[in-house]
Protein backbone atom coordinates (compact mmCIF):
# COMPACT_ATOMS: atom_id res chain seq x y z
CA UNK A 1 -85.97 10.17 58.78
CA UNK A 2 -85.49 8.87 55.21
CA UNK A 3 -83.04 11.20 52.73
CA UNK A 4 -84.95 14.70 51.49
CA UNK A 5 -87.35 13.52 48.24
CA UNK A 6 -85.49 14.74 44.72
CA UNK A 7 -88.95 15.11 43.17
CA UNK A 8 -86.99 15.38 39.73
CA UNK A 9 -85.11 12.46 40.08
CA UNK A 10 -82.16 13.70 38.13
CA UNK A 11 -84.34 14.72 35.89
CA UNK A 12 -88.03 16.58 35.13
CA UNK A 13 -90.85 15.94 37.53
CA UNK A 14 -93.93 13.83 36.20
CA UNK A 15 -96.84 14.18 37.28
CA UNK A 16 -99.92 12.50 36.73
CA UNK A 17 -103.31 14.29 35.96
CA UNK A 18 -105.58 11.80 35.18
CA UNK A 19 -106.64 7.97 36.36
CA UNK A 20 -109.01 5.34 34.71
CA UNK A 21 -109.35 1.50 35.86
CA UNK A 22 -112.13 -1.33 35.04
CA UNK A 23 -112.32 -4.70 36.85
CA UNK A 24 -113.63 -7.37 38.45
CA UNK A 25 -114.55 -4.71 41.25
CA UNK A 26 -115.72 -1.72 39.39
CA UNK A 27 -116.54 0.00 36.16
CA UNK A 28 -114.05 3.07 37.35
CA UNK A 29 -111.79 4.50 39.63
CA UNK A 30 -114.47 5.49 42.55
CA UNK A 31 -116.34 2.00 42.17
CA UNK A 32 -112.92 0.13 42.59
CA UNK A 33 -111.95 2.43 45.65
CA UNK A 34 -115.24 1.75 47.11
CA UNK A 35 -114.94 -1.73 46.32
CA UNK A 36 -111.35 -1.68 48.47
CA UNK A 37 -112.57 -0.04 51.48
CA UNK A 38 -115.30 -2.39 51.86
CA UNK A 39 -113.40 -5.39 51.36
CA UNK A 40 -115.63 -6.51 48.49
CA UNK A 41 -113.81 -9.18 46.46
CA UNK A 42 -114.46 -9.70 42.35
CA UNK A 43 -113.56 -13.01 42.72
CA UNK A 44 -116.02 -16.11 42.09
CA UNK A 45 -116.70 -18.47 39.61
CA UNK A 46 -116.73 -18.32 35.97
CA UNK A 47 -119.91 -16.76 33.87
CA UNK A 48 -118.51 -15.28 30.54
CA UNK A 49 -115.64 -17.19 29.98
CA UNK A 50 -116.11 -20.30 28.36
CA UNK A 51 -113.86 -22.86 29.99
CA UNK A 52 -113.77 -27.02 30.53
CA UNK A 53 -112.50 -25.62 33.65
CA UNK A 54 -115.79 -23.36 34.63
CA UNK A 55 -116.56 -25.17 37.73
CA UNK A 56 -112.98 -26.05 39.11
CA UNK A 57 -111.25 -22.70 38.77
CA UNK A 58 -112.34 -19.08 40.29
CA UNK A 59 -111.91 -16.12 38.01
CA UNK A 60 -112.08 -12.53 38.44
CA UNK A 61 -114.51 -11.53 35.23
CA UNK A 62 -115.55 -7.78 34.60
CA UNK A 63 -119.25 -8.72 34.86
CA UNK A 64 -120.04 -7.48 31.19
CA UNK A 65 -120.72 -9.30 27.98
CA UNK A 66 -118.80 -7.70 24.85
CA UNK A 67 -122.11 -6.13 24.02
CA UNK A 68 -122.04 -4.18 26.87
CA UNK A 69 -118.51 -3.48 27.01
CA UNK A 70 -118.67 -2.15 23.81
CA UNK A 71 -121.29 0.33 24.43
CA UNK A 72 -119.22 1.39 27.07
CA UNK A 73 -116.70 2.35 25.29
CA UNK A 74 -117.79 3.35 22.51
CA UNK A 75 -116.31 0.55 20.05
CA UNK A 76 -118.00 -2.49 17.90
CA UNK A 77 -118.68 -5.74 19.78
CA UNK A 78 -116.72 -7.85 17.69
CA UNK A 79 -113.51 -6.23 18.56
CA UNK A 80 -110.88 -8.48 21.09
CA UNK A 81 -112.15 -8.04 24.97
CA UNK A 82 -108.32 -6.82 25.93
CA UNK A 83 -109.34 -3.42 23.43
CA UNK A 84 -112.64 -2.61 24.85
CA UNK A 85 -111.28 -2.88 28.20
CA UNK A 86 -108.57 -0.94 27.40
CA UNK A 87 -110.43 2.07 25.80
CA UNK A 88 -112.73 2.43 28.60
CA UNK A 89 -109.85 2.67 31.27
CA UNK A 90 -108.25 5.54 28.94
CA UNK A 91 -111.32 7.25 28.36
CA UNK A 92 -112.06 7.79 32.19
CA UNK A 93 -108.34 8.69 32.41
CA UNK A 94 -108.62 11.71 29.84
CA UNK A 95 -111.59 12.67 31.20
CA UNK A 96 -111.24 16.66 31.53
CA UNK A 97 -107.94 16.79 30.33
CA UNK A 98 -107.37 19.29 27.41
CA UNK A 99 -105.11 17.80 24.81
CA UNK A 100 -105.46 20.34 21.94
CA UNK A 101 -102.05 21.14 20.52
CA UNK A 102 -100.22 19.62 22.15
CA UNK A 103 -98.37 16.03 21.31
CA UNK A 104 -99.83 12.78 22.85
CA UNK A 105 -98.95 9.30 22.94
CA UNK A 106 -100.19 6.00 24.13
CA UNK A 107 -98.16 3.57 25.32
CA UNK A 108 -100.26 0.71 26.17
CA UNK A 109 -99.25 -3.00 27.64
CA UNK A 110 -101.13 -6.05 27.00
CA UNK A 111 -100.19 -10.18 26.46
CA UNK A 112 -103.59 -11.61 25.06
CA UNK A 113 -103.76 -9.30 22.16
CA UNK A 114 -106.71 -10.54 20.65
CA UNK A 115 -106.33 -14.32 21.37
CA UNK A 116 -110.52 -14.18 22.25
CA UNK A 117 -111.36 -14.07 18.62
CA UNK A 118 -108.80 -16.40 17.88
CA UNK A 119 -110.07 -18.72 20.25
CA UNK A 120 -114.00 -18.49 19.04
CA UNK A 121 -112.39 -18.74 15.37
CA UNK A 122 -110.93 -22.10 15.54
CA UNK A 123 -113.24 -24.36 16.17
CA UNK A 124 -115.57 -23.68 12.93
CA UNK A 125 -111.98 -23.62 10.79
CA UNK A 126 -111.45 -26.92 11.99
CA UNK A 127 -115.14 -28.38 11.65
CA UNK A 128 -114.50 -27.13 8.19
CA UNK A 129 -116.26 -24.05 8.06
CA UNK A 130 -116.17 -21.45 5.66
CA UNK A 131 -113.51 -19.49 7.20
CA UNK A 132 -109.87 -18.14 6.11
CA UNK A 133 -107.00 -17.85 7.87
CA UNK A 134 -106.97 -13.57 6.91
CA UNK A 135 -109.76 -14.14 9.36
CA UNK A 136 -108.22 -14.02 11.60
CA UNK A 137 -107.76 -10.46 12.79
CA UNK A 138 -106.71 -8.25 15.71
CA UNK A 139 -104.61 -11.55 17.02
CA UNK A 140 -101.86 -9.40 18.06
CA UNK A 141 -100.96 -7.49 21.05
CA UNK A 142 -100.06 -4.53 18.99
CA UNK A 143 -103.50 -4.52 17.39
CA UNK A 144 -105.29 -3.76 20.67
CA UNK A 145 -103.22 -0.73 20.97
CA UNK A 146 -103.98 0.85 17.52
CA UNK A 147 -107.44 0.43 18.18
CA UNK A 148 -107.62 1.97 21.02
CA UNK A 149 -105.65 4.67 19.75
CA UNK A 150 -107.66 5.42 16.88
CA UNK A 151 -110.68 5.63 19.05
CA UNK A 152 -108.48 7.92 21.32
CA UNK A 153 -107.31 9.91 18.53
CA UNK A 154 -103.65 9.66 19.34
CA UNK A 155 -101.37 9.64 16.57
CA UNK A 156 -98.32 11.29 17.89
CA UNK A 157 -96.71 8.15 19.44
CA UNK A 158 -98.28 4.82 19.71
CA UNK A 159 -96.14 1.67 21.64
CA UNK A 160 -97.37 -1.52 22.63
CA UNK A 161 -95.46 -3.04 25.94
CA UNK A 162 -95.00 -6.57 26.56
CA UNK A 163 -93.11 -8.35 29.32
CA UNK A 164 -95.39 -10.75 31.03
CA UNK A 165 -97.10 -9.74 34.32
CA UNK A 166 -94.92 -6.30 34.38
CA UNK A 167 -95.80 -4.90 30.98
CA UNK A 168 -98.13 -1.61 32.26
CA UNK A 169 -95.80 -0.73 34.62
CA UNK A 170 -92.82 -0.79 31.95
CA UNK A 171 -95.43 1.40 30.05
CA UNK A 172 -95.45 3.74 32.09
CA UNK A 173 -91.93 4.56 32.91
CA UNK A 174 -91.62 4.52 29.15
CA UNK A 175 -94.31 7.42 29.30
CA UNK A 176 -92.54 9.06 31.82
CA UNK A 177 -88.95 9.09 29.90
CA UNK A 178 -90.70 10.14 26.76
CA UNK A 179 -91.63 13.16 28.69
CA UNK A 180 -88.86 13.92 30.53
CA UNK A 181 -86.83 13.73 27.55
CA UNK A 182 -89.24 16.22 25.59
CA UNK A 183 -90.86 13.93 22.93
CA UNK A 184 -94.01 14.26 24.38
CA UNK A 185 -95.92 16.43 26.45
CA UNK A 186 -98.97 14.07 27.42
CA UNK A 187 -98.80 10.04 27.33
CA UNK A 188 -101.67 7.57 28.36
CA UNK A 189 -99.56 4.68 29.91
CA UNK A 190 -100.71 1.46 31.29
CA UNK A 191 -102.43 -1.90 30.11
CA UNK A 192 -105.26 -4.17 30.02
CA UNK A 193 -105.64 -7.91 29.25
CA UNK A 194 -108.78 -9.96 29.10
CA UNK A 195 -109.27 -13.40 30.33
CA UNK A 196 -108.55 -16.15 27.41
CA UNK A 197 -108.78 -19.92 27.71
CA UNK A 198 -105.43 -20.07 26.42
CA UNK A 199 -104.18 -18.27 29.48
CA UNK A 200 -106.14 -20.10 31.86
CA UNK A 201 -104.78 -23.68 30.39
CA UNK A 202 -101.22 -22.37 30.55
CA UNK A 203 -101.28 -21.15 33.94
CA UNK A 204 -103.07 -24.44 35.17
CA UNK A 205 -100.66 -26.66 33.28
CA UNK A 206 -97.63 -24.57 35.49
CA UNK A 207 -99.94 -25.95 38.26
CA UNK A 208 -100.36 -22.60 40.27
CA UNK A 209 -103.97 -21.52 40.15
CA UNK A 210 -105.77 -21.70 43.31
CA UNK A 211 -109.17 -23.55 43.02
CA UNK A 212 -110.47 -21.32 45.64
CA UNK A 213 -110.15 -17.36 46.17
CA UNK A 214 -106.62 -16.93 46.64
CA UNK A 215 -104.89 -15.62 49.30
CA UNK A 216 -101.47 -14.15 48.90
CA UNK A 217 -98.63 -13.44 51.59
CA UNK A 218 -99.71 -16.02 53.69
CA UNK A 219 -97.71 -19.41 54.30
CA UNK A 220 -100.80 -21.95 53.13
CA UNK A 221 -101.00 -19.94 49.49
CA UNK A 222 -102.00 -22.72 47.24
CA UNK A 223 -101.81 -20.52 44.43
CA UNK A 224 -103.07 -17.08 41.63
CA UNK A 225 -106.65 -16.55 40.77
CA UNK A 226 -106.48 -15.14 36.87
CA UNK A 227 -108.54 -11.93 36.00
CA UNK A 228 -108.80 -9.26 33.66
CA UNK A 229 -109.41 -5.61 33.66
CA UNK A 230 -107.47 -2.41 32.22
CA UNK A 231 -105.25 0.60 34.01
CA UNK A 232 -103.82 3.87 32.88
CA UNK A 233 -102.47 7.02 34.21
CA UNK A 234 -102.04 10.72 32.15
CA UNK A 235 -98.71 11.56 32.72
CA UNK A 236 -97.81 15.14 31.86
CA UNK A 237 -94.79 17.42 32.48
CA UNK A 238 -94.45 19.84 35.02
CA UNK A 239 -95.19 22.52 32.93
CA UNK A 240 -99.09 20.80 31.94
CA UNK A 241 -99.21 19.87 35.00
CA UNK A 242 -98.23 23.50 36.78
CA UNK A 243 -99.01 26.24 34.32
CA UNK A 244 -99.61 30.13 35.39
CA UNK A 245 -102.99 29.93 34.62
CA UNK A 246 -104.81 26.27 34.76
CA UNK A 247 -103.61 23.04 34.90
CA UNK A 248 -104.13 20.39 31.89
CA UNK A 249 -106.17 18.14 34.36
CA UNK A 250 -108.11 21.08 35.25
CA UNK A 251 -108.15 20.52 38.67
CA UNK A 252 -104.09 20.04 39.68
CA UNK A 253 -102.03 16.85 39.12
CA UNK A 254 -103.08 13.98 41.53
CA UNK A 255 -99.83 12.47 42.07
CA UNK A 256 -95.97 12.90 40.96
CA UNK A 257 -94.34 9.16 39.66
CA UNK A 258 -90.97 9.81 41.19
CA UNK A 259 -89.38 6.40 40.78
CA UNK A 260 -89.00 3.64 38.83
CA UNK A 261 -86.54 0.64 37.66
CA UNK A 262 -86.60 -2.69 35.93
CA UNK A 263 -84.53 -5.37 36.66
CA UNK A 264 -84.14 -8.87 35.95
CA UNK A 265 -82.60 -12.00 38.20
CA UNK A 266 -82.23 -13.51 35.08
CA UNK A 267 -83.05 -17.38 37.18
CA UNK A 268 -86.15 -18.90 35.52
CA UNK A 269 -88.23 -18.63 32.70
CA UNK A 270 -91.09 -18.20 34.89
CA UNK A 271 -89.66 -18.31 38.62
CA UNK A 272 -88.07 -15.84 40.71
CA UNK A 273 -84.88 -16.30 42.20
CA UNK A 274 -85.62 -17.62 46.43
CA UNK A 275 -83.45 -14.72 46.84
CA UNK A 276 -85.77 -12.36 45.14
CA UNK A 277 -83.01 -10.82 43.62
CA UNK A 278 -84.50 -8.75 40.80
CA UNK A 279 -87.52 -7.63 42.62
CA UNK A 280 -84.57 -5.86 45.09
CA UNK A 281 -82.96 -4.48 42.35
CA UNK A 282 -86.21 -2.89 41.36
CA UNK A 283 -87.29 -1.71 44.28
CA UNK A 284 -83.75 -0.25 45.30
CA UNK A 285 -83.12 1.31 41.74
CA UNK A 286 -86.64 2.62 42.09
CA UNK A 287 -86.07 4.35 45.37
CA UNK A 288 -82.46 5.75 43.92
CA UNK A 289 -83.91 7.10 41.16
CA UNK A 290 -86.51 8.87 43.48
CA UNK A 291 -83.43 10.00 45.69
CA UNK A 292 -85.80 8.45 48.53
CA UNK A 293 -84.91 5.87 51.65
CA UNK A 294 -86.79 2.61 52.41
CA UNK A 295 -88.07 4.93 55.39
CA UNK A 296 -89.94 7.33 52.80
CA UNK A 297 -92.53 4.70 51.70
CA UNK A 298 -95.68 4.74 53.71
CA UNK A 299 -97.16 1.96 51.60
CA UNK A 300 -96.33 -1.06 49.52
CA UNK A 301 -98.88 -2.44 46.95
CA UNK A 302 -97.02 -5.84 46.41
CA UNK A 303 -96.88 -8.05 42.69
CA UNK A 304 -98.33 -10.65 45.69
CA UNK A 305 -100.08 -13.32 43.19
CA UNK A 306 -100.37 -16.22 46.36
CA UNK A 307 -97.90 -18.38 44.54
CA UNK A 308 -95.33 -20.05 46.73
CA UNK A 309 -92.58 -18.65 44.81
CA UNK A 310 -93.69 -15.38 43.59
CA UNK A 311 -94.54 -14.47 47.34
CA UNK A 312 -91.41 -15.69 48.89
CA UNK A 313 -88.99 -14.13 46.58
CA UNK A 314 -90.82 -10.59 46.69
CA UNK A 315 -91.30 -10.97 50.53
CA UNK A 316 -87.87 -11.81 50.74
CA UNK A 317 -86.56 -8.87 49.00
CA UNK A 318 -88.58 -6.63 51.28
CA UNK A 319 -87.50 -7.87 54.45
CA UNK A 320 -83.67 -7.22 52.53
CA UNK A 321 -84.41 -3.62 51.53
CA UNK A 322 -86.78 -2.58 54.16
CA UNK A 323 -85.13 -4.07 57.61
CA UNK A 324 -85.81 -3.69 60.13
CA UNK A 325 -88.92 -1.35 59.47
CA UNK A 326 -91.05 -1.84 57.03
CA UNK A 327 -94.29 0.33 55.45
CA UNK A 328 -97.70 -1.39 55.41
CA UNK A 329 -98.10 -3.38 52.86
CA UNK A 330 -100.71 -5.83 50.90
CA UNK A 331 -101.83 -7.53 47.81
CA UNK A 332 -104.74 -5.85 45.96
CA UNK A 333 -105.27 -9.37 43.52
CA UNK A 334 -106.80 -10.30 46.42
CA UNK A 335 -109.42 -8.16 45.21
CA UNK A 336 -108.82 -8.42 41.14
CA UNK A 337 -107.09 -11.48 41.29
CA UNK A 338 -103.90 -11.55 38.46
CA UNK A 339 -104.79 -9.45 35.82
CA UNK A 340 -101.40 -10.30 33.87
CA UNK A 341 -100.23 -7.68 31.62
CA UNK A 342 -103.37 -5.05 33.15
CA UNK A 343 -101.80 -5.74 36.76
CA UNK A 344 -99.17 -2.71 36.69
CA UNK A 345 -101.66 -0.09 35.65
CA UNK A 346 -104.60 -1.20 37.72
CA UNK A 347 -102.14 -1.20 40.60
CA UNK A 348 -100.76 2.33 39.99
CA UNK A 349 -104.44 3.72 39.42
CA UNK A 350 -104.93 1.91 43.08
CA UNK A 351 -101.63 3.60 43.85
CA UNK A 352 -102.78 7.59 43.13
CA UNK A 353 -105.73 6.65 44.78
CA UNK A 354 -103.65 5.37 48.37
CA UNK A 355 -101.87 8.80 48.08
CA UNK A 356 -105.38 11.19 47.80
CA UNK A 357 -106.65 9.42 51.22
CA UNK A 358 -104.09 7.92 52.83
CA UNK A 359 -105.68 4.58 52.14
CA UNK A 360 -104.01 1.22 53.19
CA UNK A 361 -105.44 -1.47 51.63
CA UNK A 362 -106.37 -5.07 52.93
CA UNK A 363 -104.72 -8.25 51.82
CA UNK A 364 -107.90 -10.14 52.03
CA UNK A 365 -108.36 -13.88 53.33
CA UNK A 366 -104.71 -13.33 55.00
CA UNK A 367 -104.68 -16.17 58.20
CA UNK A 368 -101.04 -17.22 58.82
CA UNK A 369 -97.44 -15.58 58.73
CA UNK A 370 -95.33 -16.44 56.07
CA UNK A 371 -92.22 -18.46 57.78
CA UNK A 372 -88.99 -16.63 57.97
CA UNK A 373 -90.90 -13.11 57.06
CA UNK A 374 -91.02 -10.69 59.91
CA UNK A 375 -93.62 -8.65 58.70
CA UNK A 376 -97.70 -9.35 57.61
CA UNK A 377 -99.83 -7.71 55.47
CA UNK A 378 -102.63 -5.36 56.17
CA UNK A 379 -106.01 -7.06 57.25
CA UNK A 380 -108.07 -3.60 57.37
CA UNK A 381 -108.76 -0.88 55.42
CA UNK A 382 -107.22 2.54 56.48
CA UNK A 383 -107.75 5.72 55.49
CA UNK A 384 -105.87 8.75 56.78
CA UNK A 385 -102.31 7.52 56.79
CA UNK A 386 -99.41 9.31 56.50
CA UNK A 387 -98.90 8.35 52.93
CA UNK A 388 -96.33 10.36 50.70
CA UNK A 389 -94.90 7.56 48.61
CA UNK A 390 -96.36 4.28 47.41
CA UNK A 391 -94.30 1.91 46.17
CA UNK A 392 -95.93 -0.49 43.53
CA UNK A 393 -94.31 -3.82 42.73
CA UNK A 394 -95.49 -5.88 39.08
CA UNK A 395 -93.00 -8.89 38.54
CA UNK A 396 -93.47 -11.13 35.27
CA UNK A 397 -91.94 -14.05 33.93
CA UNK A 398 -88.69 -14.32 32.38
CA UNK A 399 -87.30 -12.29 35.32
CA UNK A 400 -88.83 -9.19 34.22
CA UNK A 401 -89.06 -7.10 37.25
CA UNK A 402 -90.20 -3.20 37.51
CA UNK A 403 -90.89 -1.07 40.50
CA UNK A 404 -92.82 2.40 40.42
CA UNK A 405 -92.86 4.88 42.71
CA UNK A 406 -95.71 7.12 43.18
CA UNK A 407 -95.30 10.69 45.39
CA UNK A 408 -97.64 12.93 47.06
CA UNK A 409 -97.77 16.51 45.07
């Protein structure tokens, strides 16, 4: 048996009351879960994003045009992709939460910012259209943020997060110290990014997108698929989340986030260290800051992109924290593929959701162990597990590693 749980963590419980995802496998939280437990991949070839690389390179698109997206969430069409994304994922996360009176904040990741209308503006500037360069508008990452806020109608405290591929989940631990430390008493934390050819043509110049559905944890990897999509969690305090009468979410809290930690190897600008040093520290800082043992967690969703180094250095750090038993574990880009700075939020939504049904999820297209790893990942979907703790792993470049924690109420 693992060390008794310290729910507070040296400090106030958090709990979470309310969940909202979109991507490449559903519109919301029950269309992605049903998506998981039927092994239904959003993976497949490019149809919105326009790309010299549309018939070489598998994406994982949110099958919507703007137009629709926008409807969705209630926003114009001409607004970046990474905003309407975002606002739908935070909408279905308030949903039947109560906020009046009381102070709320969104702290909300992204790296894109608006680089889609930056992209379509370009070519007519340069053909010499009529176009000026204060046309250029929403480029920023903060932008996406305000606008989603001002749809939201948080004022109280408004952040924008942005550390590579573990921005949401450094949002969210944000939320959660803003809480504990009384500034708040409800954030909306997480992220969102939307595909962007200038993402696509950086990570092919690096040389490690897959050309085919990837396939992470296993030893022939050849590489990430990119996608896009948006996740957030309603983190309240105990007293929202546990009042005498009613709860905020109206229905109880759905989870407590018990642990977290960001670390950094400090090795590459965009490799881990073989070692997998920082993405130990995280998920050892994590667990102390729970005041749980490796031998609490009954699941691990992995950063697993199917990059030679990425899943090396984070399988290597489990086998250092975790042996000689380790949780089941697996890679849910399998399903999404990357969704960059979205990936931390749209893992934690998946997250909650392991903890209400026990759910293990599968690492899909998994064939062959990973040499010197004595563990695999999960081929099959479970439900029913003895789940109190998942631990969720997002690891970006520059070293920029953050673990979360996630505890049964």
């Amino acid at each position: 048996m693992g060390a008794p749980a310290n729910p507070s963590g040296g400090g106030a419980p958090v709990y979470i009351a309310g969940v909202g995802v979109i991507s490449s496998i559903g519109d919301d939280s029950a269309a992605s879960l049903d998506a998981l437990s039927n092994g239904r991949a959003g993976i497949g070839p490019m149809r919105l994003l326009r790309s010299a690389h549309r018939d070489e390179l598998p994406v994982a698109e949110v099958p919507h045009t703007n137009a629709e997206l926008a409807s969705m969430a209630g926003l114009q069409a001409t607004l970046p992709r990474t905003a309407l994304l975002s606002a739908i994922a935070a909408r279905e996360a308030l949903r039947g939460i109560d906020t009046e009176g009381l102070r709320v904040g969104l702290i909300s990741a992204n790296t894109v910012g608006g680089m889609d209308l930056t992209e379509d503006f370009y070519p007519g500037f340069f053909k010499g259209g009529r176009y000026r360069l204060r046309d250029v508008v929403h480029h920023e990452c903060g932008a996406v943020t305000e606008l989603v806020a001002d749809r939201l109608g948080i004022h109280h405290h408004v952040s924008t997060i942005s550390t590579a591929c573990s921005s949401s989940a450094n949002a969210i631990f944000m939320g959660a110290r803003l809480i504990r430390q009384g500034h708040l008493d409800v954030v909306v934390a997480g992220g969102a990014d939307a595909l962007s050819r200038f993402t696509l043509n950086g990570f092919n110049t690096l040389m490690i997108l897959d050309k085919e559905p990837c396939h992470p944890m296993d030893e022939n990897r050849k590489g990430l698929n990119l996608g896009e999509g948006a996740g957030y969690v309603v983190l309240v305090s105990e007293r929202l989340a546990r009042p005498a009468g009613s709860s905020a979410s109206g229905s109880g809290p759905l989870a407590r986030l018990t642990g977290w930690c960001n670390a950094n190897d400090a090795y590459h600008q965009t490799a881990s260290s073989p070692e997998g040093t920082g993405s130990y520290l995280a998920m050892k800082g994590a667990l102390a800051k729970a005041g749980l043992s490796p031998s609490d967690i009954g699941y691990i969703n992995l950063h697993g992109t199917g990059t030679q180094n990425n899943d090396i250095a984070e399988g290597t750090a489990v086998k250092t924290l975790f042996d000689p038993v380790y949780p089941p574990l697996s890679s849910t880009k399998s399903f999404t593929g990357h969704t960059l700075g979205g990936s931390g939020g749209i893992e934690a939504v998946f997250s909650v959701l392991s903890l209400q049904g026990g759910y293990i999820y599968p690492n899909l297209r998994w064939h062959t162990p990973m040499k010197g790893l004595p563990f695999v990942p999960a081929i099959g979907f479970v439900r029913g597990a003895p789940v109190r703790h998942v631990l969720s792993n997002s690891f970006g470049f520059g070293g920029n590693c953050t673990s979360l924690i996630f505890s049964h109420v």
